[in-house]
PDB file of N, CA and C in Angstrom:
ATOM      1  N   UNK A   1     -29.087  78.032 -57.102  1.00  0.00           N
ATOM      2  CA  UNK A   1     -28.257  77.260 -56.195  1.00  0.00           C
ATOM      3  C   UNK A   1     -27.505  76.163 -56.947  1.00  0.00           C
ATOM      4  N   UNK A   2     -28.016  75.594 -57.897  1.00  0.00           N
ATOM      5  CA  UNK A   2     -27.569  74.363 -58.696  1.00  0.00           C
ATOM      6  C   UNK A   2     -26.828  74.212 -59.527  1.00  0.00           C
ATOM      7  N   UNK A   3     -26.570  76.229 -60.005  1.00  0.00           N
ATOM      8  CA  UNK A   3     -26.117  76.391 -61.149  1.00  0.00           C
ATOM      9  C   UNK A   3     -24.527  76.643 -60.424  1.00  0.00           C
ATOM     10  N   UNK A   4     -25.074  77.498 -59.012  1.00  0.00           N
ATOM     11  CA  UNK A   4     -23.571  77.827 -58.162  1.00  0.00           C
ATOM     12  C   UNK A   4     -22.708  76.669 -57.957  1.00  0.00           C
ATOM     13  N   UNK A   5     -23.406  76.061 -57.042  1.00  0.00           N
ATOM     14  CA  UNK A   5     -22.693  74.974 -56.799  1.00  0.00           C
ATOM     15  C   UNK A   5     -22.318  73.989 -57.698  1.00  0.00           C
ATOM     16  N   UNK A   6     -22.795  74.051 -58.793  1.00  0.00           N
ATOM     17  CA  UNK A   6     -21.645  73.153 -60.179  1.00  0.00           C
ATOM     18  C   UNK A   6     -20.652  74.340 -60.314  1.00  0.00           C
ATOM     19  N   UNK A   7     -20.533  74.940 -60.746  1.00  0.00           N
ATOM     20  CA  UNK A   7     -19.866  76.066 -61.219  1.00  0.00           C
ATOM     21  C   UNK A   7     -18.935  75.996 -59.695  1.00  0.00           C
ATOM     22  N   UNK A   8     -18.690  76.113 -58.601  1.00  0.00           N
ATOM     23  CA  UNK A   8     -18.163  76.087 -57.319  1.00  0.00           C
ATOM     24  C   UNK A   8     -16.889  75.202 -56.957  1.00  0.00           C
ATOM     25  N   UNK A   9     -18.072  74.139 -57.656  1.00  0.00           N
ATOM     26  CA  UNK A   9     -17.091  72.665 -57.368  1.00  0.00           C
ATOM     27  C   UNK A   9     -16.633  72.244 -58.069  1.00  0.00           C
ATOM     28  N   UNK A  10     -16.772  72.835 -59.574  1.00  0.00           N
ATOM     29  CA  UNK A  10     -16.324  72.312 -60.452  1.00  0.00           C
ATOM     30  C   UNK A  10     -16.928  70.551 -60.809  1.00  0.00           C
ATOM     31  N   UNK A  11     -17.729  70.942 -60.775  1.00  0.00           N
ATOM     32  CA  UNK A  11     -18.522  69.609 -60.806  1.00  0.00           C
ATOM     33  C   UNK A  11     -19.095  69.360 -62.341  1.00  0.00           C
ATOM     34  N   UNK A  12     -19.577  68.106 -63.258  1.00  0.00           N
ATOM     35  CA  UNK A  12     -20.582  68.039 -64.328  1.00  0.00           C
ATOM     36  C   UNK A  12     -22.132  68.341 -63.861  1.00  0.00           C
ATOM     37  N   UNK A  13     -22.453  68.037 -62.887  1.00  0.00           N
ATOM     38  CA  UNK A  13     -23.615  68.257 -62.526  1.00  0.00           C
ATOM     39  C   UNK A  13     -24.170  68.818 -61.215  1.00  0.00           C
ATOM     40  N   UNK A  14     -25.181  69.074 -61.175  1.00  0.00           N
ATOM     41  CA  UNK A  14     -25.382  70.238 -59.337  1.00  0.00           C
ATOM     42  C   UNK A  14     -26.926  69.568 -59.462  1.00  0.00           C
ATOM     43  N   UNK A  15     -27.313  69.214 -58.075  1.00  0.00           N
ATOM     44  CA  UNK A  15     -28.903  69.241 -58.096  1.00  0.00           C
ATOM     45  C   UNK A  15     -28.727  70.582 -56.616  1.00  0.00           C
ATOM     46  N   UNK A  16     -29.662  70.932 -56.506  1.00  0.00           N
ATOM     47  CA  UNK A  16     -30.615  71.933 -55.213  1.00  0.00           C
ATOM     48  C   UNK A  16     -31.677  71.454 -55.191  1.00  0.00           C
ATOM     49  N   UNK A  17     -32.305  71.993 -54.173  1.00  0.00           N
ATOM     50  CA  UNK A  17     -33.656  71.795 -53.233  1.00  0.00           C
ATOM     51  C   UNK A  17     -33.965  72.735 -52.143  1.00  0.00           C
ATOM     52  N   UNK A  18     -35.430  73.145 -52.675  1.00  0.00           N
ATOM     53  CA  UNK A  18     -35.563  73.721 -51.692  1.00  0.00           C
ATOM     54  C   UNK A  18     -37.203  73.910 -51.359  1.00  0.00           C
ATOM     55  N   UNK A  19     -37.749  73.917 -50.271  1.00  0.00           N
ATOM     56  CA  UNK A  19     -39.263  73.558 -50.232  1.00  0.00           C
ATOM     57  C   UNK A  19     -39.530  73.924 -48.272  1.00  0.00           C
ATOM     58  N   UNK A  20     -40.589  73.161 -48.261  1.00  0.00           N
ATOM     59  CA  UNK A  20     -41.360  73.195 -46.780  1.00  0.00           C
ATOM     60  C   UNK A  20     -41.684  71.804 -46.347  1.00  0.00           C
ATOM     61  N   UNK A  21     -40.774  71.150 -45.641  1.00  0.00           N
ATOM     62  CA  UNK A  21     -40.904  70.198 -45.442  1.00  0.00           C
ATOM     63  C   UNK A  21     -42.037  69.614 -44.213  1.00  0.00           C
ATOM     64  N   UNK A  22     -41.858  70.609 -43.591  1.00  0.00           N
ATOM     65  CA  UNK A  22     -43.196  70.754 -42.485  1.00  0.00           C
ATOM     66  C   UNK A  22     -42.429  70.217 -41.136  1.00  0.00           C
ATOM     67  N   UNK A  23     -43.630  70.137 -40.378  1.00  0.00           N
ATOM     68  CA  UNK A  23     -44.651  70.053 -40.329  1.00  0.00           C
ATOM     69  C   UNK A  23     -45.382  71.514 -40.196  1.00  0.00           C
ATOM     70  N   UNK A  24     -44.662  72.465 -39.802  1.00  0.00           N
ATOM     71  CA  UNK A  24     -45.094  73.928 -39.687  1.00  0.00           C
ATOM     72  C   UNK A  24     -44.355  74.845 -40.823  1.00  0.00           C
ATOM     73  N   UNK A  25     -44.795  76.238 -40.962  1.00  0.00           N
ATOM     74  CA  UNK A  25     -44.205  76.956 -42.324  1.00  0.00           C
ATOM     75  C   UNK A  25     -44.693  77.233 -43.609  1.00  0.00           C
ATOM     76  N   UNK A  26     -45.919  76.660 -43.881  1.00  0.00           N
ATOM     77  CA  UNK A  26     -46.322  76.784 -44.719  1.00  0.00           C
ATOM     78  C   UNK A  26     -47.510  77.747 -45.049  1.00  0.00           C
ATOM     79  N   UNK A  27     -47.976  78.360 -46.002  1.00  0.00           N
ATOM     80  CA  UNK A  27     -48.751  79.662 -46.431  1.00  0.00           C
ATOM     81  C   UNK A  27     -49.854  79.198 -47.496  1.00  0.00           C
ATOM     82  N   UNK A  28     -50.986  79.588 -47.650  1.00  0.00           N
ATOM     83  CA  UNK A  28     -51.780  79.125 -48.675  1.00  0.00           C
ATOM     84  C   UNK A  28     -50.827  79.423 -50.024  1.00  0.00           C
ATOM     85  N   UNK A  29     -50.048  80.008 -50.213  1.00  0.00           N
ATOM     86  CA  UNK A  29     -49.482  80.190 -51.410  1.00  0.00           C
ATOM     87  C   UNK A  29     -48.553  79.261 -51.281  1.00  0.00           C
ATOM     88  N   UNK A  30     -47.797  78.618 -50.633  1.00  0.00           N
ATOM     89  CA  UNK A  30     -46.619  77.355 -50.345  1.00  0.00           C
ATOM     90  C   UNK A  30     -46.953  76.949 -49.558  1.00  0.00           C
ATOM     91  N   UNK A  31     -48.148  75.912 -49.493  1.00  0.00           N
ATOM     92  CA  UNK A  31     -48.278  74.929 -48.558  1.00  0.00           C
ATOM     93  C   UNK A  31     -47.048  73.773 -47.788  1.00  0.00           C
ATOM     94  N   UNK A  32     -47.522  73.477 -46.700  1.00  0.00           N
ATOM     95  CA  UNK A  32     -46.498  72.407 -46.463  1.00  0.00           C
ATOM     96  C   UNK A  32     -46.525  70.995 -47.782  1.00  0.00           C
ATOM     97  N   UNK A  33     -45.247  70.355 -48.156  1.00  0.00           N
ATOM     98  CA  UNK A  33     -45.124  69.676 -49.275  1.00  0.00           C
ATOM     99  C   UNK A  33     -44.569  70.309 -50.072  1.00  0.00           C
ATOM    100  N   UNK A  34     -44.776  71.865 -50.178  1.00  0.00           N
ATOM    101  CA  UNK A  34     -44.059  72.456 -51.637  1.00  0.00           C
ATOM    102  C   UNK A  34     -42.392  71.914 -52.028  1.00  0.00           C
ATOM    103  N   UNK A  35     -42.081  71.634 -53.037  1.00  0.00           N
ATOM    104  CA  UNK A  35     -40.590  71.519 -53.672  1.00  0.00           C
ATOM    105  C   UNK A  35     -40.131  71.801 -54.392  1.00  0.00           C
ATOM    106  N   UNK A  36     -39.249  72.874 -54.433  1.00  0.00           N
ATOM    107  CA  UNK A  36     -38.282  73.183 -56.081  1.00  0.00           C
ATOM    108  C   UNK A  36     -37.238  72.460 -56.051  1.00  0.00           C
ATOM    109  N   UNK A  37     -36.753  71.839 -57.112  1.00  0.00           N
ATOM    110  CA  UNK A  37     -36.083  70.953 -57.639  1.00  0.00           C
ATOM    111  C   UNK A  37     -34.883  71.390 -58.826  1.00  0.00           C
ATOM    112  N   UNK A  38     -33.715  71.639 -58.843  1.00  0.00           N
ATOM    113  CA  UNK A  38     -33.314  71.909 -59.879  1.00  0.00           C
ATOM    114  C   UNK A  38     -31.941  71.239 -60.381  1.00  0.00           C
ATOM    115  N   UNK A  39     -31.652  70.925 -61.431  1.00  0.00           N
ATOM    116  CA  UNK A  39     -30.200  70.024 -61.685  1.00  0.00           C
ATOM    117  C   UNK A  39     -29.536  71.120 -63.219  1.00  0.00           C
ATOM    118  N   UNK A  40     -28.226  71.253 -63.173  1.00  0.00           N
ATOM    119  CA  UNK A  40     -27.514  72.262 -63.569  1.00  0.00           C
ATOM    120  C   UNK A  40     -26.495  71.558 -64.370  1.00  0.00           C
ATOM    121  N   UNK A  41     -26.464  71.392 -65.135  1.00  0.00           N
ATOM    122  CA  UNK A  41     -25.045  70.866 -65.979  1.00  0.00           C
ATOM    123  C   UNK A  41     -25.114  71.710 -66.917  1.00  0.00           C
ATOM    124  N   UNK A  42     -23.971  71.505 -67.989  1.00  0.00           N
ATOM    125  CA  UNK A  42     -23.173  71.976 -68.878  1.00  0.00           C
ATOM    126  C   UNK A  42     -24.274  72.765 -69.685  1.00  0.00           C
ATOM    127  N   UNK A  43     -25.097  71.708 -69.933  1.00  0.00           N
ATOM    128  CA  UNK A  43     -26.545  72.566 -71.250  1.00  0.00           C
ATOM    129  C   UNK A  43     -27.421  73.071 -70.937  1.00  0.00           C
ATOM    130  N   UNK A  44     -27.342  73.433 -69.228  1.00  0.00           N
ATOM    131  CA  UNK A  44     -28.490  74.423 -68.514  1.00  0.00           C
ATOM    132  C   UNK A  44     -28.794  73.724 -67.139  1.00  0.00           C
ATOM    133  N   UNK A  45     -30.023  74.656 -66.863  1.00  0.00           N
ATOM    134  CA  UNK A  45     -30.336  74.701 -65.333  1.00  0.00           C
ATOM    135  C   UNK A  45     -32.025  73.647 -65.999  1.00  0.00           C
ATOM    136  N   UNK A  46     -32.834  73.078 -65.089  1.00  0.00           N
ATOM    137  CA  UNK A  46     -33.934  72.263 -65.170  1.00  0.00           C
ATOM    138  C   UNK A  46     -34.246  72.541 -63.896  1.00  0.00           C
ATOM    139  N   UNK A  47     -35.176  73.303 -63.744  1.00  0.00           N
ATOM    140  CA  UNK A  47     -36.332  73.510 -62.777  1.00  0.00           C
ATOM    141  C   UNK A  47     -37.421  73.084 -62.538  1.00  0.00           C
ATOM    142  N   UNK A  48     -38.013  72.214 -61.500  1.00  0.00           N
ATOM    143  CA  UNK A  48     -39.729  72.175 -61.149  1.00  0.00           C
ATOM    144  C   UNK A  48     -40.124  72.198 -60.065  1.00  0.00           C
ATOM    145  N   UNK A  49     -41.185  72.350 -60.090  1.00  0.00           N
ATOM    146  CA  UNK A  49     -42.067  72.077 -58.618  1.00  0.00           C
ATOM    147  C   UNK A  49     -42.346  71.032 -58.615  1.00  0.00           C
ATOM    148  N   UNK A  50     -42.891  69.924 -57.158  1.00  0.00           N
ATOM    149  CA  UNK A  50     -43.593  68.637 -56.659  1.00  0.00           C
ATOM    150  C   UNK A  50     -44.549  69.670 -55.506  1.00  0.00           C
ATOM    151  N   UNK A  51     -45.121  68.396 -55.275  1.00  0.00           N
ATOM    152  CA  UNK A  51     -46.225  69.414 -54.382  1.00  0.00           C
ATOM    153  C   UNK A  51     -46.047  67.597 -53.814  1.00  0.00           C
ATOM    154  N   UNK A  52     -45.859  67.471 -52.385  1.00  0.00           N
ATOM    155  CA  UNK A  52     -45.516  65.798 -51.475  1.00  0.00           C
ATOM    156  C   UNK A  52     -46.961  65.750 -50.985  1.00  0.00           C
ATOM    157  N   UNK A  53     -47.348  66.572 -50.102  1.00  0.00           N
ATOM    158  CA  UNK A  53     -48.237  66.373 -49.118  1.00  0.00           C
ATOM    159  C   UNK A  53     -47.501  66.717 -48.212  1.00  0.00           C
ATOM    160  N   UNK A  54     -47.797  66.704 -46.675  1.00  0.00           N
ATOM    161  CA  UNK A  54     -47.748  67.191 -45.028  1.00  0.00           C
ATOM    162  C   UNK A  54     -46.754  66.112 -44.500  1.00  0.00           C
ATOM    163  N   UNK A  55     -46.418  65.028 -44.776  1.00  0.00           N
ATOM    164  CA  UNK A  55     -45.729  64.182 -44.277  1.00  0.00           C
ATOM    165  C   UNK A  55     -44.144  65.023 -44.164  1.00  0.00           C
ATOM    166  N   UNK A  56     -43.773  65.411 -43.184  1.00  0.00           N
ATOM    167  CA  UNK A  56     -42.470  65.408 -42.855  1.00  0.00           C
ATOM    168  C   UNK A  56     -41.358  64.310 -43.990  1.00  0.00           C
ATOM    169  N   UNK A  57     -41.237  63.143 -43.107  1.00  0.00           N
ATOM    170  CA  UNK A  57     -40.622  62.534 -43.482  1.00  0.00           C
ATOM    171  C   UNK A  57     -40.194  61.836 -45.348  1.00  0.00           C
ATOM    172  N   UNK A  58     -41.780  61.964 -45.391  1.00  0.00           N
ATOM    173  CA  UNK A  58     -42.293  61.763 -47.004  1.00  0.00           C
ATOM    174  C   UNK A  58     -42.115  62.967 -48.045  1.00  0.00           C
ATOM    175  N   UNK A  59     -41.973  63.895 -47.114  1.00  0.00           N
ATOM    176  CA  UNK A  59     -41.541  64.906 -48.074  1.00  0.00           C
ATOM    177  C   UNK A  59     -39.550  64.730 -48.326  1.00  0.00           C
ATOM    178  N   UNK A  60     -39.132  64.834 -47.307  1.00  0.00           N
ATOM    179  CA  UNK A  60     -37.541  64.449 -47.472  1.00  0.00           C
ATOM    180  C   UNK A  60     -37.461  63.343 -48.671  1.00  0.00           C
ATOM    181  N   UNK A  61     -37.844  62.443 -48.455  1.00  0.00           N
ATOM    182  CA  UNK A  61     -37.767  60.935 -49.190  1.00  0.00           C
ATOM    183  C   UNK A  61     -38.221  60.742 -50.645  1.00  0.00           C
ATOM    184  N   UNK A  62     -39.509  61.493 -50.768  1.00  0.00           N
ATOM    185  CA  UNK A  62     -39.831  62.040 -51.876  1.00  0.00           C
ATOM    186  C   UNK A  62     -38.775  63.316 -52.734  1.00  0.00           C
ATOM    187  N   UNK A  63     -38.432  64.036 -52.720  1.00  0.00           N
ATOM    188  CA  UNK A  63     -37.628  65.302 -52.786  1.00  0.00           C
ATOM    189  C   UNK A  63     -36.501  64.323 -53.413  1.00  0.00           C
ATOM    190  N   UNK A  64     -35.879  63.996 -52.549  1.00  0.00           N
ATOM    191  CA  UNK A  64     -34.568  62.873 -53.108  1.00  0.00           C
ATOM    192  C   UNK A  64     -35.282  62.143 -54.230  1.00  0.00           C
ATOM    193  N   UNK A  65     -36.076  61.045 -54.212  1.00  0.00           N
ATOM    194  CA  UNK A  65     -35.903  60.847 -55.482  1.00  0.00           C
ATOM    195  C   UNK A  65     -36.475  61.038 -56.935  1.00  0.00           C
ATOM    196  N   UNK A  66     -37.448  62.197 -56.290  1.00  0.00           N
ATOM    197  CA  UNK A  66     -37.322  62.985 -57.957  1.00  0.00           C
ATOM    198  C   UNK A  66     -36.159  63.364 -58.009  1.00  0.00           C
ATOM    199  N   UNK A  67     -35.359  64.175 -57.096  1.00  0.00           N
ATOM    200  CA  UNK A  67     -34.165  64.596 -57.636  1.00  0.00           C
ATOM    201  C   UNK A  67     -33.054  63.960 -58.527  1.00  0.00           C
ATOM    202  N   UNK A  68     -33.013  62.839 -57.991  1.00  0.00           N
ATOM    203  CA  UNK A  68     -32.373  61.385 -58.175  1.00  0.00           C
ATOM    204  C   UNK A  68     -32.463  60.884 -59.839  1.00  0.00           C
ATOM    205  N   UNK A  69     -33.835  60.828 -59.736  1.00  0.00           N
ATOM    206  CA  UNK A  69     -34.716  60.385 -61.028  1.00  0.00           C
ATOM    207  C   UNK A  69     -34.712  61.703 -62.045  1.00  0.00           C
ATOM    208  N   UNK A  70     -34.570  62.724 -61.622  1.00  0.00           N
ATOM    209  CA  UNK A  70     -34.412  63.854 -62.631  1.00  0.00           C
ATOM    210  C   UNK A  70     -33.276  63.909 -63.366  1.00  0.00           C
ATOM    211  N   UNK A  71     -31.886  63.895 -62.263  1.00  0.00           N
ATOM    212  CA  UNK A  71     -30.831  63.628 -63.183  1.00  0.00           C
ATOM    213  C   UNK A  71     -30.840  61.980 -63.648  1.00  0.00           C
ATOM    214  N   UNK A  72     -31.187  60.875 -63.730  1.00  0.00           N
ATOM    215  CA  UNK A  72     -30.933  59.635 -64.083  1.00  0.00           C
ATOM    216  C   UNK A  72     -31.754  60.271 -65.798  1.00  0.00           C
ATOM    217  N   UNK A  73     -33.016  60.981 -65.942  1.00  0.00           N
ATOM    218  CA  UNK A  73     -33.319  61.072 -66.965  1.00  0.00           C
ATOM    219  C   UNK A  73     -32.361  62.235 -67.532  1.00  0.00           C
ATOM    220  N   UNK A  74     -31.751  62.942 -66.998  1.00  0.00           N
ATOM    221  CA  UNK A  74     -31.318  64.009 -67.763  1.00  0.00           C
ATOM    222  C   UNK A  74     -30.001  63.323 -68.076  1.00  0.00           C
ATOM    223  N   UNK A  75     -28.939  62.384 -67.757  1.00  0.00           N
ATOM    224  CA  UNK A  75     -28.309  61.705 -68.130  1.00  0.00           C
ATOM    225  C   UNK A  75     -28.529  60.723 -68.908  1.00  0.00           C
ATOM    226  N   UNK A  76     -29.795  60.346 -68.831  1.00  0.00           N
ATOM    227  CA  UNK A  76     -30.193  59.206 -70.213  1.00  0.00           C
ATOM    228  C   UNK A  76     -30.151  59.995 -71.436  1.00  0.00           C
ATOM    229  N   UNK A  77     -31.120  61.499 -71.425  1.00  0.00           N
ATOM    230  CA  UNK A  77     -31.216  62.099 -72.903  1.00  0.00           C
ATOM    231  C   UNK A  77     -30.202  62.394 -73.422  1.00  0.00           C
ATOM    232  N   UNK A  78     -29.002  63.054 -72.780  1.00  0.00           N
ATOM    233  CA  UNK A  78     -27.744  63.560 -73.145  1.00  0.00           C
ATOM    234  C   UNK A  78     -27.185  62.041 -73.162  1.00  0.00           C
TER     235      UNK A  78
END
């Protein structure tokens, strides 16, 4: 998704997300909390998982700012 949408918009950078924010949806294999995370620029794609916990709201809030904080570091190294 991260890689499309840079590539789309013509953008330097793309984050995506995508997970179970809850409160329902979730599977012993992707519990509620699960998050993939990914940011896409020029020198590649950066993928991970977070695992939030059940909180609805804490999962949104959380999600953002690893995302946030993922590119702030991936713009510090480059």
């Amino acid at each position: 998704m991260a890689d499309s949408a840079r590539k789309v918009l013509a953008s330097d950078y793309a984050i995506a997300t995508s997970g179970i924010a809850g409160p329902t949806g979730g599977s012993p294999e992707k519990p509620v909390g699960t998050v993939w995370i990914a940011i896409s620029g020029e020198s590649g794609t950066d993928a991970w998982k977070v695992q939030l916990g059940s909180n609805r709201l804490r999962v949104i809030m959380e999600t953002s700012n690893h995302a946030l904080n993922g590119l702030r570091k991936r713009l510090l190294a480059e």
